[in-house]
N, C-alpha and C. Protein backbone atom coordinates (compact mmCIF):
# COMPACT_ATOMS: atom_id res chain seq x y z
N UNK A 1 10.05 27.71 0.41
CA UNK A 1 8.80 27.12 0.85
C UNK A 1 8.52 25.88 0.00
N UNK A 2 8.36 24.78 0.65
CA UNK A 2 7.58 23.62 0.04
C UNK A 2 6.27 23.69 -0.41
N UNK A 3 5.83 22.60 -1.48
CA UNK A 3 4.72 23.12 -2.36
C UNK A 3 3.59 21.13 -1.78
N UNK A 4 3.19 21.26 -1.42
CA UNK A 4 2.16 20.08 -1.75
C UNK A 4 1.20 20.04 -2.60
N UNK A 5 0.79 18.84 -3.34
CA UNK A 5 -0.36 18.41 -3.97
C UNK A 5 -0.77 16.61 -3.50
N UNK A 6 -2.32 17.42 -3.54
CA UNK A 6 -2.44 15.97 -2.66
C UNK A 6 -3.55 15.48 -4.16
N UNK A 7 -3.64 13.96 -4.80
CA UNK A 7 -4.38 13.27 -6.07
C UNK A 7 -5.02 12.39 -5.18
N UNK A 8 -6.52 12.65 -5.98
CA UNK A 8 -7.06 11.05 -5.38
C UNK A 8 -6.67 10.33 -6.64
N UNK A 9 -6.20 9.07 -6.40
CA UNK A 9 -6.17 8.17 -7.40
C UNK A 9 -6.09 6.98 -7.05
N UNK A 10 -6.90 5.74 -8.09
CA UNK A 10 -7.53 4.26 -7.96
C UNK A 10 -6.58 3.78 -7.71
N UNK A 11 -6.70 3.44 -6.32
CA UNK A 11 -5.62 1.70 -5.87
C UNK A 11 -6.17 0.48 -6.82
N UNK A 12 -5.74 0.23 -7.74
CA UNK A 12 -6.03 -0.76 -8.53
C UNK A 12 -6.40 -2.28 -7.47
N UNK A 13 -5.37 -2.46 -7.15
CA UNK A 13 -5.30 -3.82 -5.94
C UNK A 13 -6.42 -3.92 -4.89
N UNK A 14 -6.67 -2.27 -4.97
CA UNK A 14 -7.63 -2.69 -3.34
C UNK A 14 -9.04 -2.21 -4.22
N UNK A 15 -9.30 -1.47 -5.45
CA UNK A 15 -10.61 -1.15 -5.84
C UNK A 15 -11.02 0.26 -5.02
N UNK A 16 -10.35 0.63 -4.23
CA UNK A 16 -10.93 2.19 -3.99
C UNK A 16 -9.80 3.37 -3.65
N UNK A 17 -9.84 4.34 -4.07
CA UNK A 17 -9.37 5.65 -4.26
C UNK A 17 -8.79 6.05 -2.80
N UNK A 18 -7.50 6.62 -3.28
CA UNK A 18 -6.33 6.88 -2.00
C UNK A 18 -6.09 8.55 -2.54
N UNK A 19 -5.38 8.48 -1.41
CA UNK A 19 -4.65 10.16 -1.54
C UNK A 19 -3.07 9.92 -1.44
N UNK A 20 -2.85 10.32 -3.00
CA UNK A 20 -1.30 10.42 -3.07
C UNK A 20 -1.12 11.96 -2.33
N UNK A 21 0.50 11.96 -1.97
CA UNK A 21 1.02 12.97 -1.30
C UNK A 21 2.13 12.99 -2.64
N UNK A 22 2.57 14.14 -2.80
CA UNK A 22 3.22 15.00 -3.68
C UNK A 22 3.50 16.13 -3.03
N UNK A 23 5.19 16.12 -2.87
CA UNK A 23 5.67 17.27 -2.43
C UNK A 23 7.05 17.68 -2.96
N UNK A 24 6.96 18.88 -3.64
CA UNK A 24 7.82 19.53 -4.78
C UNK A 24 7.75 18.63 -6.20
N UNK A 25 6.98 18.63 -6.08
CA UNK A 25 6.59 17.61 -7.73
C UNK A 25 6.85 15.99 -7.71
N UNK A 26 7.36 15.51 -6.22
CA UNK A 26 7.65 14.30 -6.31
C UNK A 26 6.71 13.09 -4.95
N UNK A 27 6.60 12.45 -5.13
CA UNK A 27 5.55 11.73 -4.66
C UNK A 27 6.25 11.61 -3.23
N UNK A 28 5.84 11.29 -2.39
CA UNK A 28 6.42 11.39 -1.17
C UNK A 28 6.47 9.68 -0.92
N UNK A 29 6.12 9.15 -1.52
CA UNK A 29 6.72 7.17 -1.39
C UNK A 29 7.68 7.29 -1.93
N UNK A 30 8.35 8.03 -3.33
CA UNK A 30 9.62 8.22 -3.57
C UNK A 30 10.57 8.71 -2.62
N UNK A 31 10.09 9.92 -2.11
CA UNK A 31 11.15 10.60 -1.23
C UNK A 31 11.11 9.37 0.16
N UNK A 32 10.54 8.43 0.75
CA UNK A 32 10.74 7.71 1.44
C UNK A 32 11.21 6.69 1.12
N UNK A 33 11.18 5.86 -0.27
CA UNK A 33 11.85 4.68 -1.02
C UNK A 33 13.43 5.12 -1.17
N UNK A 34 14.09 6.21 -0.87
CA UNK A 34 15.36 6.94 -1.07
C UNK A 34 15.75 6.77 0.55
N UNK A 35 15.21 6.86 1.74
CA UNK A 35 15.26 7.47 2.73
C UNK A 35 15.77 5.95 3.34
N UNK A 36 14.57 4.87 2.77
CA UNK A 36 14.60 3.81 3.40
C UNK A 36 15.43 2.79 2.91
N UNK A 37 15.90 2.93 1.70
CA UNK A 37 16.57 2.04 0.65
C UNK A 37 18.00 1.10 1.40
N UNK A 38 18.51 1.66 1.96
CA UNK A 38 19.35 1.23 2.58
C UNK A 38 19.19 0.63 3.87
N UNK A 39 18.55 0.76 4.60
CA UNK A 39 17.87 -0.09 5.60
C UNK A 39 17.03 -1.56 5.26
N UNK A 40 16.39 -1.17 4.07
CA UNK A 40 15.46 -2.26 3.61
C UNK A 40 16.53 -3.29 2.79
N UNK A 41 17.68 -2.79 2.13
CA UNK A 41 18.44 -3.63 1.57
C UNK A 41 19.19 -4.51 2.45
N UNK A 42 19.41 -3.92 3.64
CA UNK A 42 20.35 -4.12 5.05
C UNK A 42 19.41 -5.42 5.32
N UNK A 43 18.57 -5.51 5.10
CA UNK A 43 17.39 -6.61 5.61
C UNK A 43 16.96 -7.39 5.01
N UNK A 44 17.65 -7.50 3.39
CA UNK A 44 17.35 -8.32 2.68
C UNK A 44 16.02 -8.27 1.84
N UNK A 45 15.21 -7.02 2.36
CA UNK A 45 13.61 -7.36 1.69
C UNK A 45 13.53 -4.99 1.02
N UNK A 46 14.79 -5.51 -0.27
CA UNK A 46 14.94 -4.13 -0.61
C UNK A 46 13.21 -3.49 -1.30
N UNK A 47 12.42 -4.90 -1.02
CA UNK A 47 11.25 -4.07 -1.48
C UNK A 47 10.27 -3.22 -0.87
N UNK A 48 10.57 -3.71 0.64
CA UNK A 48 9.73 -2.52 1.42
C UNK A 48 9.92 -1.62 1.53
N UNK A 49 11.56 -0.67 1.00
CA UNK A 49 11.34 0.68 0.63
C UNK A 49 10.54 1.68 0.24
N UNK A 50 9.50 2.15 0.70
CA UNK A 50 8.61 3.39 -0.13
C UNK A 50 7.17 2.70 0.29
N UNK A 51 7.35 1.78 0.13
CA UNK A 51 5.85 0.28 -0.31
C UNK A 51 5.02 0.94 1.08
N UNK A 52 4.11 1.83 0.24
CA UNK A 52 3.25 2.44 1.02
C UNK A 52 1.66 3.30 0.49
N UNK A 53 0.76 3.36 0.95
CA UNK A 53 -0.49 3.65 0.14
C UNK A 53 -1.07 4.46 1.20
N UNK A 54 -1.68 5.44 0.09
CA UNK A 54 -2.22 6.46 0.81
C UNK A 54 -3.33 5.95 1.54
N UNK A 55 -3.97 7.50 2.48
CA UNK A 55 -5.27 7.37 3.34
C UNK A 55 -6.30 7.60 2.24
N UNK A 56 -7.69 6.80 2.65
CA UNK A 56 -9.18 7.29 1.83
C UNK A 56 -8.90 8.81 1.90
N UNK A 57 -9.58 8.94 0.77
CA UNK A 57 -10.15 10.60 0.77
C UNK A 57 -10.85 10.93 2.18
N UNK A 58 -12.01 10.37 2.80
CA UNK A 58 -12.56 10.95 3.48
C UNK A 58 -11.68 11.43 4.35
N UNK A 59 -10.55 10.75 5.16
CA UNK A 59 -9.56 11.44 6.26
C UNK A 59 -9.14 11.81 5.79
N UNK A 60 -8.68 12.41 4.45
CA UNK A 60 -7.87 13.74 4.47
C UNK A 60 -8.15 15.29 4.22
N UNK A 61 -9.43 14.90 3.48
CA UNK A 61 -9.78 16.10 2.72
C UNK A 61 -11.03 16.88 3.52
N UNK A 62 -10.92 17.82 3.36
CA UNK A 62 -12.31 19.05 4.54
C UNK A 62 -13.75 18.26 4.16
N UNK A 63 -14.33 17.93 5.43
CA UNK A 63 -13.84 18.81 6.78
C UNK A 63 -12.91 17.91 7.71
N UNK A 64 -12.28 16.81 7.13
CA UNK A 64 -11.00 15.93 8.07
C UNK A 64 -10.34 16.85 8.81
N UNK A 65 -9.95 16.62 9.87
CA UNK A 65 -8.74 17.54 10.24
C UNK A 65 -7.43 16.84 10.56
N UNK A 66 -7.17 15.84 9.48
CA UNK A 66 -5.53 15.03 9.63
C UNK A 66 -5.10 16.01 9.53
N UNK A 67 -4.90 16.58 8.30
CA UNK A 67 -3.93 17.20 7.72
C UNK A 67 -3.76 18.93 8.81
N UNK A 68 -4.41 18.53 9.69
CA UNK A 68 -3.80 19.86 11.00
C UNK A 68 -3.62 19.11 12.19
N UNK A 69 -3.29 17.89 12.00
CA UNK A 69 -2.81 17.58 13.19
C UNK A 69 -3.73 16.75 14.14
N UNK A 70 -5.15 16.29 13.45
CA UNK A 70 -6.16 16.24 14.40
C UNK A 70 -6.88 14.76 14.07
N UNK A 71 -6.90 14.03 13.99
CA UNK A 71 -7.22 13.08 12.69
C UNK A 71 -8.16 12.42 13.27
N UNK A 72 -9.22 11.65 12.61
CA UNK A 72 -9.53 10.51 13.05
C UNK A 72 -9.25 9.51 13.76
N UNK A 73 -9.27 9.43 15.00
CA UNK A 73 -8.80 7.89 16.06
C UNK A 73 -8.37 6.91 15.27
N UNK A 74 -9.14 6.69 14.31
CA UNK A 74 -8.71 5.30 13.77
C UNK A 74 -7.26 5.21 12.99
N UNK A 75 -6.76 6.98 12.78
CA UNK A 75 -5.47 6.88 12.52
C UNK A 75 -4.26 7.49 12.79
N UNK A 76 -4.64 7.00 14.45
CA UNK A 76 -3.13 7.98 15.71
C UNK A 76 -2.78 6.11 16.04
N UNK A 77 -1.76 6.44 15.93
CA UNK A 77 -0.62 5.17 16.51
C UNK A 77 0.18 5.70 17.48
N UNK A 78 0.59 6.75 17.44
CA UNK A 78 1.79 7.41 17.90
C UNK A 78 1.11 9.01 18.52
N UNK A 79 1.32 9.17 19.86
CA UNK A 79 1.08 10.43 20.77
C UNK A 79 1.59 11.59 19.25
N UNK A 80 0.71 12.37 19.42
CA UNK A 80 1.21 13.84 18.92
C UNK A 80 1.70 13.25 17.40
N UNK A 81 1.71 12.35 16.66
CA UNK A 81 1.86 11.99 15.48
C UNK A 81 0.64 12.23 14.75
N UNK A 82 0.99 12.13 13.06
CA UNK A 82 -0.43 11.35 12.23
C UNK A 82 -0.01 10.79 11.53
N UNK A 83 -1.04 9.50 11.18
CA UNK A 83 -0.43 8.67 9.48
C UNK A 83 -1.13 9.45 9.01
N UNK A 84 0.13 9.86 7.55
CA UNK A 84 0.20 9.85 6.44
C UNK A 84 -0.19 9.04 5.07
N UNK A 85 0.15 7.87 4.96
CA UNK A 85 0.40 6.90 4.60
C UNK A 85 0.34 5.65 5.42
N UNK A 86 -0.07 4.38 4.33
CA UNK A 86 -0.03 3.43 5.41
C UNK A 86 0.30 1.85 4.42
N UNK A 87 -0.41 1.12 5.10
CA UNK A 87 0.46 -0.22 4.43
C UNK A 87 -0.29 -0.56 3.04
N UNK A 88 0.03 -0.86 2.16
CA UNK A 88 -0.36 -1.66 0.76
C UNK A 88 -1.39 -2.53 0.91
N UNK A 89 -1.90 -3.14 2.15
CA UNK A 89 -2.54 -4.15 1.94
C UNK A 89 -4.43 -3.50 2.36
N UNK A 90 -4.14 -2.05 3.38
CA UNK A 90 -5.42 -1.44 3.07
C UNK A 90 -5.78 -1.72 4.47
N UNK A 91 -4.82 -2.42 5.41
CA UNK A 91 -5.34 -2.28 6.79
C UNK A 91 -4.48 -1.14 7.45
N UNK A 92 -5.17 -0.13 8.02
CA UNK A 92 -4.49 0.76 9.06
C UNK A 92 -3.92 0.40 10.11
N UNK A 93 -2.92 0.58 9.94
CA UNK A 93 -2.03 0.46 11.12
C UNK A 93 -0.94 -0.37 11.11
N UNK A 94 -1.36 -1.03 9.87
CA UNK A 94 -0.07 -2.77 9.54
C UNK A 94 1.05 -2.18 9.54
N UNK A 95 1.38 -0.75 8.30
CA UNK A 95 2.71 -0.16 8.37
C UNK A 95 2.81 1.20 7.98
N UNK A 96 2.32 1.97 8.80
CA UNK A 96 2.17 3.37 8.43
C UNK A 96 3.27 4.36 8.88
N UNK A 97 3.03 5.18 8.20
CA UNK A 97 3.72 6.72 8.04
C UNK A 97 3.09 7.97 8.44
N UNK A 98 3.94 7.80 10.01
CA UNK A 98 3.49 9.26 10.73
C UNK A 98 4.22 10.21 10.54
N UNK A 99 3.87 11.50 11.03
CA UNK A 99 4.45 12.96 10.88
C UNK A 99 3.95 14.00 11.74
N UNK A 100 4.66 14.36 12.31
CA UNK A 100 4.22 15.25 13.61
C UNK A 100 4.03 16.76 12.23
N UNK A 101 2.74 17.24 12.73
CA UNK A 101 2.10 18.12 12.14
C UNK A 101 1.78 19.22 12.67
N UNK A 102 3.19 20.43 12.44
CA UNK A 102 2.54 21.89 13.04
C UNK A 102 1.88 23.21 12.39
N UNK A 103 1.09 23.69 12.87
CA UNK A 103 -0.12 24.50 12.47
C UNK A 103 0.44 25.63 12.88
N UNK A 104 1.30 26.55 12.20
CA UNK A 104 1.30 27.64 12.77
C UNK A 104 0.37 29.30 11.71
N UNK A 105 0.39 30.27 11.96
CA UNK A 105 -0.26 31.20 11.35
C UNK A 105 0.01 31.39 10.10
N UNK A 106 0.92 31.15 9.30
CA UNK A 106 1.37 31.45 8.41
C UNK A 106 1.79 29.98 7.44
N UNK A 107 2.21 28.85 8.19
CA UNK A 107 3.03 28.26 7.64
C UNK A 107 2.24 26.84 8.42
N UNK A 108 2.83 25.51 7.66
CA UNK A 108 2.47 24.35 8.04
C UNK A 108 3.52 23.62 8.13
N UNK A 109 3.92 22.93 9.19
CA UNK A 109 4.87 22.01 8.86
C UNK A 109 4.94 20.48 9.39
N UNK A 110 5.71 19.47 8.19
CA UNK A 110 5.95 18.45 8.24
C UNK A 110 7.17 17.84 8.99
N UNK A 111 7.11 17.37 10.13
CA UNK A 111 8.64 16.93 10.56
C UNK A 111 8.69 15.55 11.47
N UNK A 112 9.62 14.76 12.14
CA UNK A 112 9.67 14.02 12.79
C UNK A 112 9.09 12.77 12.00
N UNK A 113 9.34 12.69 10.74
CA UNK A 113 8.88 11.27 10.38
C UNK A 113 9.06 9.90 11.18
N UNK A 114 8.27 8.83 11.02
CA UNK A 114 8.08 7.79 11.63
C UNK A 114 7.63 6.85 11.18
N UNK A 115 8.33 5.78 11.27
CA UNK A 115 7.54 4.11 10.73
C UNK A 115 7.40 3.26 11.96
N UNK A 116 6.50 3.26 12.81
CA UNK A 116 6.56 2.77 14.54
C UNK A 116 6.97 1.87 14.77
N UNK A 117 6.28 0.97 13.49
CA UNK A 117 6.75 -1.03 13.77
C UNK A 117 8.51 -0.99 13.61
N UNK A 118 9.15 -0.12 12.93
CA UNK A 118 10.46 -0.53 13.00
C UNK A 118 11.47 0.42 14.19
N UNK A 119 12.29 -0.13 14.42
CA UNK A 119 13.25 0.42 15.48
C UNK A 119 14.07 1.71 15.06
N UNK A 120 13.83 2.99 15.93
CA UNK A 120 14.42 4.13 15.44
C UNK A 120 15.96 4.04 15.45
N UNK A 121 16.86 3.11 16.16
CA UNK A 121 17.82 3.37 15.83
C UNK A 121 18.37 1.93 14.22
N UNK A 122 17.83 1.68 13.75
CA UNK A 122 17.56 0.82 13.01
C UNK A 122 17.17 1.75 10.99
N UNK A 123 16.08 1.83 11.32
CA UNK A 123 15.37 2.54 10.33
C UNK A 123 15.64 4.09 11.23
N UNK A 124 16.57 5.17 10.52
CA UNK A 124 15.65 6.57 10.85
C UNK A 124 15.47 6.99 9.98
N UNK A 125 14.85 8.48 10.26
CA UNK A 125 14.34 9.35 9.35
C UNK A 125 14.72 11.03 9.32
N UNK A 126 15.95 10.62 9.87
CA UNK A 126 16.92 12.05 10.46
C UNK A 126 17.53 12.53 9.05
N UNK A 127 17.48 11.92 8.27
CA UNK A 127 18.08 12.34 6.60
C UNK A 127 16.39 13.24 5.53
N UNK A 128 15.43 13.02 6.57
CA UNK A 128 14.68 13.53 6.29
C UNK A 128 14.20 15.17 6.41
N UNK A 129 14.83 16.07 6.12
CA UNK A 129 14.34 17.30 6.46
C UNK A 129 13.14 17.70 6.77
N UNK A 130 12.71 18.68 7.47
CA UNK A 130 10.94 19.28 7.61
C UNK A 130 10.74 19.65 6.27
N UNK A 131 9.66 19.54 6.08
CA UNK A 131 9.53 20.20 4.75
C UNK A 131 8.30 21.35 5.43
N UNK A 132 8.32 22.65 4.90
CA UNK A 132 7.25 23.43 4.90
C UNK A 132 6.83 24.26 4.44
N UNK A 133 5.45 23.84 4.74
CA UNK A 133 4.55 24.63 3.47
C UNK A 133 3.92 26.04 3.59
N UNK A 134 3.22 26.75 2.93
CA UNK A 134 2.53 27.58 2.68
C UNK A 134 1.13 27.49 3.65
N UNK A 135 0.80 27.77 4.57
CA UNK A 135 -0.74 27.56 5.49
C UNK A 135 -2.00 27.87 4.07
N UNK A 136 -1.64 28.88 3.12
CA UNK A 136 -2.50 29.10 2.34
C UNK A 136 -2.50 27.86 0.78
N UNK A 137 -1.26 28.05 0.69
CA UNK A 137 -1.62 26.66 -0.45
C UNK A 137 -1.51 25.50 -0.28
N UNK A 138 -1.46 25.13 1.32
CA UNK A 138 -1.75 23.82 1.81
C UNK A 138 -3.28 24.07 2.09
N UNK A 139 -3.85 24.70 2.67
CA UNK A 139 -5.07 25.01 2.87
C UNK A 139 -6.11 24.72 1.54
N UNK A 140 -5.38 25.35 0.58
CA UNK A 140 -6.07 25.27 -0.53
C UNK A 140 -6.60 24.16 -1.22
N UNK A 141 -4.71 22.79 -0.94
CA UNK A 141 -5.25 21.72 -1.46
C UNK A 141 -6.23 20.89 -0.46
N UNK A 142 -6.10 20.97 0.60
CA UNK A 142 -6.96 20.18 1.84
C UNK A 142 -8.40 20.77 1.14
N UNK A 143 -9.25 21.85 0.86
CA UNK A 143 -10.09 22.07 0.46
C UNK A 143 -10.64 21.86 -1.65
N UNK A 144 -9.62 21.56 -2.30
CA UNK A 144 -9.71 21.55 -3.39
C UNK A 144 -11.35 20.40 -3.69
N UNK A 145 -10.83 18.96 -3.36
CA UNK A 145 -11.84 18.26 -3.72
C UNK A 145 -13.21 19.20 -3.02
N UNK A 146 -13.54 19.11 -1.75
CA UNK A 146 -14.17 19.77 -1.55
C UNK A 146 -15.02 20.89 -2.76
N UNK A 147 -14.85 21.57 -2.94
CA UNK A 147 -14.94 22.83 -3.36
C UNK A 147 -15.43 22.08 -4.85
N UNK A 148 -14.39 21.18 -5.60
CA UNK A 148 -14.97 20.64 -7.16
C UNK A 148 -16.45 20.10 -6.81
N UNK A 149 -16.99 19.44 -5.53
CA UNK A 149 -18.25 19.01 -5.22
C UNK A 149 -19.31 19.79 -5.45
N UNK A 150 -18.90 21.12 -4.73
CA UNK A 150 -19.83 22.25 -4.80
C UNK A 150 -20.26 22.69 -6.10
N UNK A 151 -18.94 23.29 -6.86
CA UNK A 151 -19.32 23.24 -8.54
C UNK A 151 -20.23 22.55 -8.98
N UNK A 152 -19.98 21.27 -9.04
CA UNK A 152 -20.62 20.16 -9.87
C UNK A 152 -22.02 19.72 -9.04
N UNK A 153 -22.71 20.36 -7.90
CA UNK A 153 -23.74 20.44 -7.68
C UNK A 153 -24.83 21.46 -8.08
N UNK A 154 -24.14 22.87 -8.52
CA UNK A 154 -24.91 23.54 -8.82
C UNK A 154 -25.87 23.52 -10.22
């Protein structure tokens, strides 16, 4: 079973707070800077490998429902997809990272990665395995911030 942790932490560049993705202890722009490295070198611009920034807190964390598949309009590009991730510069949609997202009873899973603007037979993401998680300790982190709010109100 795969483990997620999702951090809010300061986009220095843009001045407001993103949601890193972390999965098995490793950031998931890494596991895509590996995925893409060779395509992006193929193109001369080996820096757009990975070069990707999370969503605001508000779409991800409860009561959002990205993270089951359900997201905010403002961030479906792609039928039956969600971004994940998106471009560095803080506009949605410039270069994001979808993932078809299944909800089942027990378990959650990540699969079918996607970068839309580039050509699937070009860029894929077939070296990418599903990764999946735990429904309960994915659940847990989707509610974590949440829940520190409540504390710190009482």
């Amino acid at each position: 079973m795969d483990k997620i942790e999702l951090r809010k932490v300061l986009c220095k560049e843009e001045g407001y707070e993103v949601v890193e993705i972390i999965i098995n202890n490793r950031k998931l722009t890494e596991i895509l800077k590996e995925v893409e490295k060779p395509y992006a070198e193929e193109e001369g611009h080996p820096d757009l490998a990975g070069r990707y920034l999370g969503i605001i807190p508000k779409y991800v964390f409860y009561p959002s429902e990205l993270l089951f598949g359900n997201p905010d309009p403002v961030l479906v590009y792609s039928e039956g997809k969600v971004t994940v991730l998106d471009c560095p510069c803080g506009c949605y949609g410039c270069w994001p990272i979808e993932v078809k997202i299944s909800v089942l009873e027990d378990t959650v899973i990540w699969s079918a990665f996607e970068q839309p603007h580039r050509s699937l037979e070009k860029w894929t993401y077939e070296g990418m395995r599903p990764f999946i998680f735990s429904r309960e300790q994915y659940e847990s982190e989707w509610k974590k911030y949440e829940v520190e709010a409540e504390k710190n109100s009482i």
